[in-house]
N, C-alpha and C. Protein backbone atom coordinates (compact mmCIF):
# COMPACT_ATOMS: atom_id res chain seq x y z
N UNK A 1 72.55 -0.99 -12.27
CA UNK A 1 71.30 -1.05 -11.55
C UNK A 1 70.34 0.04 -12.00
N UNK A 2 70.63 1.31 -12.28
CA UNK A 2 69.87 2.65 -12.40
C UNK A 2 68.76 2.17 -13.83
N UNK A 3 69.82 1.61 -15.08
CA UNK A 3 69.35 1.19 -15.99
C UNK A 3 68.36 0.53 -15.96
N UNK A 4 68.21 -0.57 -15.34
CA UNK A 4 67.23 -1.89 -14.82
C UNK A 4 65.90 -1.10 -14.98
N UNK A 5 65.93 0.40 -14.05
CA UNK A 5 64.23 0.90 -13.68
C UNK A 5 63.28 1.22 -14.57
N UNK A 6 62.75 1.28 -14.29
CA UNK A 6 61.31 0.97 -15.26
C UNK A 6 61.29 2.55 -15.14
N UNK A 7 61.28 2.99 -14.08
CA UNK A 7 60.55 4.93 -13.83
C UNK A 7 61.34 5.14 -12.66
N UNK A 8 61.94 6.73 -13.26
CA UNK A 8 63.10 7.47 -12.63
C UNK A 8 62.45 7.47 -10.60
N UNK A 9 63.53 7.42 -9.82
CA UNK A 9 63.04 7.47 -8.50
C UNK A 9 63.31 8.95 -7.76
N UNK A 10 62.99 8.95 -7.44
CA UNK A 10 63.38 10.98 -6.50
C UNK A 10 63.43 10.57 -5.00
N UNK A 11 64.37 11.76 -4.33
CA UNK A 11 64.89 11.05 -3.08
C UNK A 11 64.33 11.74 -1.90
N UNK A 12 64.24 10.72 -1.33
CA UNK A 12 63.30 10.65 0.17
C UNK A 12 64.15 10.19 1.53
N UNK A 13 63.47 10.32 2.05
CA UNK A 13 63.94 10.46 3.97
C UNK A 13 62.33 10.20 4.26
N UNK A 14 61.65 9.08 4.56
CA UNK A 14 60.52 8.32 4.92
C UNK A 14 60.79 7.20 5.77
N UNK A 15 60.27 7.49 6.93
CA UNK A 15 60.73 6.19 8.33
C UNK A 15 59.52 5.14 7.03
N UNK A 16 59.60 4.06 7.74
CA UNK A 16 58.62 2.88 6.87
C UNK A 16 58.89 2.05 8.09
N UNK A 17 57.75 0.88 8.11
CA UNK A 17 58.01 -0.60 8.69
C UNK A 17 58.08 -1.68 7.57
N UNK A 18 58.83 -2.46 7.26
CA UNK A 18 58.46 -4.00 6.83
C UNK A 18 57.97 -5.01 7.61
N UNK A 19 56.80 -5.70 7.29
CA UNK A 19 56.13 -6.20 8.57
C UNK A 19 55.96 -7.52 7.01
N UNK A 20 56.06 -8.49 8.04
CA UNK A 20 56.26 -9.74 7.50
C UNK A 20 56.12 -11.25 8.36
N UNK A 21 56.40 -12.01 8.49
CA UNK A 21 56.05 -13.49 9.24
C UNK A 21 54.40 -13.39 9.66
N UNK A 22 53.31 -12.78 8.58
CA UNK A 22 52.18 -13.00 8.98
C UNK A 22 52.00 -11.77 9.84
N UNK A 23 52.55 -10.65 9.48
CA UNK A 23 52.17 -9.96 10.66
C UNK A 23 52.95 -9.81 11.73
N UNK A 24 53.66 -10.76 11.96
CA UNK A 24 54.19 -11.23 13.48
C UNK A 24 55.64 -10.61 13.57
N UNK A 25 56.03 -10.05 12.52
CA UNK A 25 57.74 -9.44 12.70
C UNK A 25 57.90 -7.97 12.06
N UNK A 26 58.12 -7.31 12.56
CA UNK A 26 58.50 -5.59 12.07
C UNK A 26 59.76 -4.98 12.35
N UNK A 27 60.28 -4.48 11.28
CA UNK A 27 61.62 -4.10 10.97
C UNK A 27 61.05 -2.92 10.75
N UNK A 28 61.88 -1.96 11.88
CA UNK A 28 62.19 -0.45 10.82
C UNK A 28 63.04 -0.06 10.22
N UNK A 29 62.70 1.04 9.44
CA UNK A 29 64.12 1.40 8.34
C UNK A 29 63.72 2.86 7.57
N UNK A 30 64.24 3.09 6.65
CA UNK A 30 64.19 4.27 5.90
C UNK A 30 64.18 4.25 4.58
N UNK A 31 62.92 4.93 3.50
CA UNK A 31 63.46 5.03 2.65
C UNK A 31 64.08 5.95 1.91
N UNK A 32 65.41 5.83 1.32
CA UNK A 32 65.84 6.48 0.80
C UNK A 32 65.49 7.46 -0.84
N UNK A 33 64.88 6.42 -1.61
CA UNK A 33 64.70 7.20 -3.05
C UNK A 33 63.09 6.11 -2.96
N UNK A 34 62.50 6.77 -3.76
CA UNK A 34 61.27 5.92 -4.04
C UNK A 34 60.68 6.48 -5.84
N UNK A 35 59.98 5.30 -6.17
CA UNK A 35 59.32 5.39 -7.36
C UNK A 35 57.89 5.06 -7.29
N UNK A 36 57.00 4.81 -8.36
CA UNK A 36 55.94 4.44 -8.91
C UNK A 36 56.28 2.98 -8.82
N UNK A 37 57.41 2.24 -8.84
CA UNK A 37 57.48 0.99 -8.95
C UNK A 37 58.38 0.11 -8.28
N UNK A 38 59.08 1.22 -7.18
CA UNK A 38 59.87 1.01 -5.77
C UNK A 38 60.65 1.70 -5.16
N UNK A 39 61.36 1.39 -4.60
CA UNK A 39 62.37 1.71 -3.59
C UNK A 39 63.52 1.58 -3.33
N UNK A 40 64.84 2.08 -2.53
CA UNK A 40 65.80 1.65 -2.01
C UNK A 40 65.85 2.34 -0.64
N UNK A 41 65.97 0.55 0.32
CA UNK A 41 65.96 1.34 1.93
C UNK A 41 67.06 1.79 2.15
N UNK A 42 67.11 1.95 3.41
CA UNK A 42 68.23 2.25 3.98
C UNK A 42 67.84 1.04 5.57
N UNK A 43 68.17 -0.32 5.77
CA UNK A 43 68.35 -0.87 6.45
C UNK A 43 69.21 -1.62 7.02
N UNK A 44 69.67 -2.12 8.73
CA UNK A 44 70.66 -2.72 9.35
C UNK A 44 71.02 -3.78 8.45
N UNK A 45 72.35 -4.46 8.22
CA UNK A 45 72.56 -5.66 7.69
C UNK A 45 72.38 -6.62 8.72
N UNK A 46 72.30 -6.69 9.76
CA UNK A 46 71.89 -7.41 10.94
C UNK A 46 70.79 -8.01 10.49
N UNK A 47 69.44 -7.67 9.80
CA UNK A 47 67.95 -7.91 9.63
C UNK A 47 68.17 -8.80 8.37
N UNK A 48 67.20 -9.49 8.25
CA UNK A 48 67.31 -10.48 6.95
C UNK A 48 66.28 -10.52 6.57
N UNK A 49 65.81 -10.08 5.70
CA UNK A 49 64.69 -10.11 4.45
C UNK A 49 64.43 -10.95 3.89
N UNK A 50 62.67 -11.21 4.08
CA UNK A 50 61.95 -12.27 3.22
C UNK A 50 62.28 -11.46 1.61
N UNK A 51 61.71 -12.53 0.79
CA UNK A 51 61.45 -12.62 -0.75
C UNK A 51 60.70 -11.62 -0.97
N UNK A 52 59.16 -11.32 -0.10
CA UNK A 52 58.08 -11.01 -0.28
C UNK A 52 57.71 -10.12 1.20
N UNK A 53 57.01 -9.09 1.40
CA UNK A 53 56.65 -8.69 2.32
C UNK A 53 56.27 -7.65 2.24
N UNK A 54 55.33 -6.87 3.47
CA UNK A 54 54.30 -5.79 2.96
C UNK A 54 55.17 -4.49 3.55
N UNK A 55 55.33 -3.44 3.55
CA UNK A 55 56.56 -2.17 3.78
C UNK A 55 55.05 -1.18 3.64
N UNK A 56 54.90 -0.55 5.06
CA UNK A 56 54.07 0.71 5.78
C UNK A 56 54.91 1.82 5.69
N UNK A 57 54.13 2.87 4.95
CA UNK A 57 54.53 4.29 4.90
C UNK A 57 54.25 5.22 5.51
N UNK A 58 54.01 5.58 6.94
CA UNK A 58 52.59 6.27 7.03
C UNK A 58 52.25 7.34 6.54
N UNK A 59 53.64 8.38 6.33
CA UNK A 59 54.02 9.47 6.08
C UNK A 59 53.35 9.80 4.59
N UNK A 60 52.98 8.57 4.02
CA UNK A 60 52.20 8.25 2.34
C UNK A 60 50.48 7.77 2.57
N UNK A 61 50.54 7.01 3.98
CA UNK A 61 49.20 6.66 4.04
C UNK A 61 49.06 5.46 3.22
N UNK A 62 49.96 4.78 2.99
CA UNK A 62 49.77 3.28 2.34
C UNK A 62 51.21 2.40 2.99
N UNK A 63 50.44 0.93 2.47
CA UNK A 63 51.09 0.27 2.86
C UNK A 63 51.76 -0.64 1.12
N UNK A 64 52.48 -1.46 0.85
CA UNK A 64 52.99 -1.80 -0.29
C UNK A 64 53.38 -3.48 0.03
N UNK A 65 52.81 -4.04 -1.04
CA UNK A 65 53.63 -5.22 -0.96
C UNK A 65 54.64 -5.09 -2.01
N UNK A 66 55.46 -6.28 -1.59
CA UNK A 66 57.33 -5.64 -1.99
C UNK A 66 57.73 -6.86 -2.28
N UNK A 67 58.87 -6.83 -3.31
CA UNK A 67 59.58 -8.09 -3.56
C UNK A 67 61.03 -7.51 -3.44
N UNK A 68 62.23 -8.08 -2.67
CA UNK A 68 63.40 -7.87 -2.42
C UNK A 68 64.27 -8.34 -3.45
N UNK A 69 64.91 -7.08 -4.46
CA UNK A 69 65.72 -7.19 -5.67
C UNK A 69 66.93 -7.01 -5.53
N UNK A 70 67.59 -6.64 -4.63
CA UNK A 70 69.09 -6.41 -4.05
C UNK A 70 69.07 -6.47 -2.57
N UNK A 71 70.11 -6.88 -2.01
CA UNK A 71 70.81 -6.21 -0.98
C UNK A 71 72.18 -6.22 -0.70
N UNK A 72 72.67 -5.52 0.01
CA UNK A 72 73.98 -4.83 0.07
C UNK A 72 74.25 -4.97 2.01
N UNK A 73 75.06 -4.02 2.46
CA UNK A 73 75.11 -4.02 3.61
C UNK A 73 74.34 -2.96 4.41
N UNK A 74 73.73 -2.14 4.03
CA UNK A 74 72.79 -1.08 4.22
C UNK A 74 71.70 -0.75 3.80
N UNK A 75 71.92 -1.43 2.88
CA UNK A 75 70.90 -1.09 1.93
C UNK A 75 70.31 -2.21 0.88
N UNK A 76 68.72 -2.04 0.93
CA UNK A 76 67.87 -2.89 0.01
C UNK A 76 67.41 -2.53 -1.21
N UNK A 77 67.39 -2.86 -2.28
CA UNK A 77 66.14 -2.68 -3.23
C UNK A 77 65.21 -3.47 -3.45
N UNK A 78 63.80 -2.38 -3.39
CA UNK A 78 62.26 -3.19 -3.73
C UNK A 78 61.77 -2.94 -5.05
N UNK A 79 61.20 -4.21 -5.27
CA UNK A 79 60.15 -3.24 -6.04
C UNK A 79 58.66 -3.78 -5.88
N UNK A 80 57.49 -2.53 -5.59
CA UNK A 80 56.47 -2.64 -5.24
C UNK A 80 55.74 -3.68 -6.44
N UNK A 81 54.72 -4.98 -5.37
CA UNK A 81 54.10 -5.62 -6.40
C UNK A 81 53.10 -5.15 -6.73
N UNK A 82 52.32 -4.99 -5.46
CA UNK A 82 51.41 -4.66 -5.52
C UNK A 82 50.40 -3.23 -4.54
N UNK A 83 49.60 -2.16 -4.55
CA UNK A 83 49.60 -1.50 -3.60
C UNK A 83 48.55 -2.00 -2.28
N UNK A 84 48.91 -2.33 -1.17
CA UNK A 84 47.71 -3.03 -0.53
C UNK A 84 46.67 -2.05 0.18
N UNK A 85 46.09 -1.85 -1.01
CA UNK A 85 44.77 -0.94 -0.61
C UNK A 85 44.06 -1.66 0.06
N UNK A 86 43.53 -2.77 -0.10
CA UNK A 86 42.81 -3.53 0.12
C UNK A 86 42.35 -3.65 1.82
N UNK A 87 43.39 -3.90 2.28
CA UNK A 87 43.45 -4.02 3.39
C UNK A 87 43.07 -3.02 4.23
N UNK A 88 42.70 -2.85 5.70
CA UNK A 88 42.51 -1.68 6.52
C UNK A 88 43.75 -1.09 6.64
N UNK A 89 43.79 0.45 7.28
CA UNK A 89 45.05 1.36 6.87
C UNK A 89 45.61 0.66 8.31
N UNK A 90 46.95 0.41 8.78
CA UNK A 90 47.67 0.26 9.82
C UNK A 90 47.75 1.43 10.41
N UNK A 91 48.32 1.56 12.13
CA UNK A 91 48.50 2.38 12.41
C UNK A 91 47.64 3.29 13.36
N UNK A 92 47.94 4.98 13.22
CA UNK A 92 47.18 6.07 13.65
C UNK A 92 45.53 6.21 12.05
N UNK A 93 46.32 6.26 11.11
CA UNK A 93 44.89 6.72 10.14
C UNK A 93 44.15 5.58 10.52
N UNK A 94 44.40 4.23 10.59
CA UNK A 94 43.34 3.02 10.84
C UNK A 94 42.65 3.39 11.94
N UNK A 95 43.64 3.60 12.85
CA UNK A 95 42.62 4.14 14.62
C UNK A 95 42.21 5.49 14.45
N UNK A 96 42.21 6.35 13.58
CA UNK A 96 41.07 7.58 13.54
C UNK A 96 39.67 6.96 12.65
N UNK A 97 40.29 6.29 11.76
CA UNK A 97 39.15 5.96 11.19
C UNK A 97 37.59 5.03 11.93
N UNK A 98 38.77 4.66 12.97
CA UNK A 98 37.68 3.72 14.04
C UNK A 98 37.10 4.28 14.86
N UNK A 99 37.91 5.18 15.35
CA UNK A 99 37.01 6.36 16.21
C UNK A 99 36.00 7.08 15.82
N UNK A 100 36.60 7.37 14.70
CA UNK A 100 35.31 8.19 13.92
C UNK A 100 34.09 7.50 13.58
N UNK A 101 34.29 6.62 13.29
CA UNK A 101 32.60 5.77 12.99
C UNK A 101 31.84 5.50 14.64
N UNK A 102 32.79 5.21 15.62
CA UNK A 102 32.41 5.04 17.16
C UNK A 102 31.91 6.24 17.34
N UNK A 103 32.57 7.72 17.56
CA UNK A 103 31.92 8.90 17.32
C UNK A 103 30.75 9.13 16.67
N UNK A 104 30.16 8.52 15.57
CA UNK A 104 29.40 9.17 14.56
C UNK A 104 27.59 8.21 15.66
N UNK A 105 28.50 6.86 15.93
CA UNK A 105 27.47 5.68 16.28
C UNK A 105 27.42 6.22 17.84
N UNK A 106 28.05 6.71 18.83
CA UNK A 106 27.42 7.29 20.12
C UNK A 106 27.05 8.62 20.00
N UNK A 107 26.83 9.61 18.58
CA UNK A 107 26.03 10.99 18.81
C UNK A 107 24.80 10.31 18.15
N UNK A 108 24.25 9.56 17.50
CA UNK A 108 22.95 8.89 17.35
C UNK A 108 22.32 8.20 18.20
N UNK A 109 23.24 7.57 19.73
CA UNK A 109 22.53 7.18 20.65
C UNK A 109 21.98 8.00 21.68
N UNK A 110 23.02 9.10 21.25
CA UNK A 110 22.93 10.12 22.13
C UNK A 110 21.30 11.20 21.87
N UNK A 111 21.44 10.98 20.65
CA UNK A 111 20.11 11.99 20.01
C UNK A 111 18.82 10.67 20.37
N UNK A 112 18.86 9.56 20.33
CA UNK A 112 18.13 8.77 20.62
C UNK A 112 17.66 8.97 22.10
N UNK A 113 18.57 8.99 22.98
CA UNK A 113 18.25 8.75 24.61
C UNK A 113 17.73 9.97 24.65
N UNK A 114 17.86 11.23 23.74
CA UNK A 114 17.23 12.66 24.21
C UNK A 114 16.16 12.58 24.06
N UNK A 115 15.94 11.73 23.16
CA UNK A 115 14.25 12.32 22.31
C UNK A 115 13.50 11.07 22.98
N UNK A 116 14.12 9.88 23.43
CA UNK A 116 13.03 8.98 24.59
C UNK A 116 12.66 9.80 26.20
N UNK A 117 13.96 10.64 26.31
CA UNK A 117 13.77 11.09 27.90
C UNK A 117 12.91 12.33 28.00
N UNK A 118 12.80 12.97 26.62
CA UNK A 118 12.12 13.74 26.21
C UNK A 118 10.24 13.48 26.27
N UNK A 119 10.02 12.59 25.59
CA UNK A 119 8.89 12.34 25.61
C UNK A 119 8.59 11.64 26.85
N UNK A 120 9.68 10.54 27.53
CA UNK A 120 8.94 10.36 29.13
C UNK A 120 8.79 11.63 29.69
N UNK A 121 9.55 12.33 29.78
CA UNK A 121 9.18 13.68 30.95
C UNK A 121 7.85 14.60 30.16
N UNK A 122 7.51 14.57 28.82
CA UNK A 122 6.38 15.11 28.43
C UNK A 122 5.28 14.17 29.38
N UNK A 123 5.09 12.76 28.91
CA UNK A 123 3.96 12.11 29.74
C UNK A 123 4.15 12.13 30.99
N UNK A 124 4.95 12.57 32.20
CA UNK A 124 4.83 12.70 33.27
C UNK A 124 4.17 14.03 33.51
N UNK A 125 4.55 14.99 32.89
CA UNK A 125 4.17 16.40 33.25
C UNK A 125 2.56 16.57 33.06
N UNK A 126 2.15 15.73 31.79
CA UNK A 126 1.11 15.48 31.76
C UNK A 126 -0.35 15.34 32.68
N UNK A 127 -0.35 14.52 33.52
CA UNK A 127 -0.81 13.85 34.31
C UNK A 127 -0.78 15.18 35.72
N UNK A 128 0.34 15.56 35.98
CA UNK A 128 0.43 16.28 37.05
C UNK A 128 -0.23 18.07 36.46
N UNK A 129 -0.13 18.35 35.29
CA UNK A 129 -0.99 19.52 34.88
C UNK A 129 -2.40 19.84 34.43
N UNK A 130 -2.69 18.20 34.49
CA UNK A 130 -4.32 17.93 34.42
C UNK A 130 -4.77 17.98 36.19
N UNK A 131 -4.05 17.61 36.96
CA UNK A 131 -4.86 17.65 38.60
C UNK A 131 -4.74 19.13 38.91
N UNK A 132 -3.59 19.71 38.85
CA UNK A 132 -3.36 20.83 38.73
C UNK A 132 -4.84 22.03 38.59
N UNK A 133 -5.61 21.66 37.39
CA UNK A 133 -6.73 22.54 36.94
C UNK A 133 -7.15 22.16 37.34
C-alpha cells in the first residue's frame, strides 16, 4: 500500500466529518496520517462508506472531496479528488463569516439612522431659535 502513494503522508490526530447522502448523513472519525493527495481514517466498521463523498476538516479550514481506496476494520483510505473550495466554508468559519458581513451591514445602518436623526433634530432646533430672538 505505502508504495501505491503518489506523496509521502505525515501523521495526524484531526477529528473530520464525512458528510455524504446529499448532505443528509455525517459520520465522524479521525484522521490519522494525511497527504497532498489523502488520507487514512481512523473509522467504526459499523459505518459504511460511499465511493465518493466530501470529508470536513475544520482544524484545516477545508472541506475535501474523497474517493474510498481501502477499507479494513478501522480504518479507511482516501484519496482527495478534489479540494471543495468552491463551496461556502461549513461550520463555525462559515458562521463567522456571516456574522461578519451582518456586522459590517448594521454599523452602516447604524451611521445612517445617526446622520438622518441628526439633521431632523438640526431642523427642529431651528425653528425654535429663530422665535427665540
Amino acid at each position: 500500500m505505502e508504495k501505491s502513494r503518489k506523496t509521502e503522508r505525515s501523521r495526524a490526530i484531526l477529528g473530520a466529518t464525512v458528510i455524504y447522502n446529499n448532505k443528509n448523513s455525517t459520520v465522524e472519525c479521525q484522521i490519522r496520517n494525511i497527504s497532498k493527495t489523502g488520507a487514512r481514517l481512523s473509522i467504526s466498521d459499523t459505518v459504511s462508506l460511499p465511493e465518493e463523498f466530501d470529508i470536513e476538516v475544520p482544524q484545516k479550514g477545508k472541506t475535501y472531496r474523497a474517493r474510498l481506496c481501502w477499507r479494513d476494520e478501522s480504518s479507511a483510505g482516501i484519496e482527495f479528488v478534489l479540494e471543495a473550495a468552491a463551496s461556502p466554508a461549513p461550520g463555525l468559519q462559515g458562521r463567522v463569516a456571516e456574522l461578519e458581513a451582518e456586522n459590517a451591514a448594521l454599523r452602516l445602518r447604524i451611521f445612517d439612522l445617526r446622520e438622518r436623526l441628526e439633521t431632523a433634530l438640526a431642523a427642529v432646533d431651528k425653528p425654535s431659535a429663530q422665535r427665540v430672538a
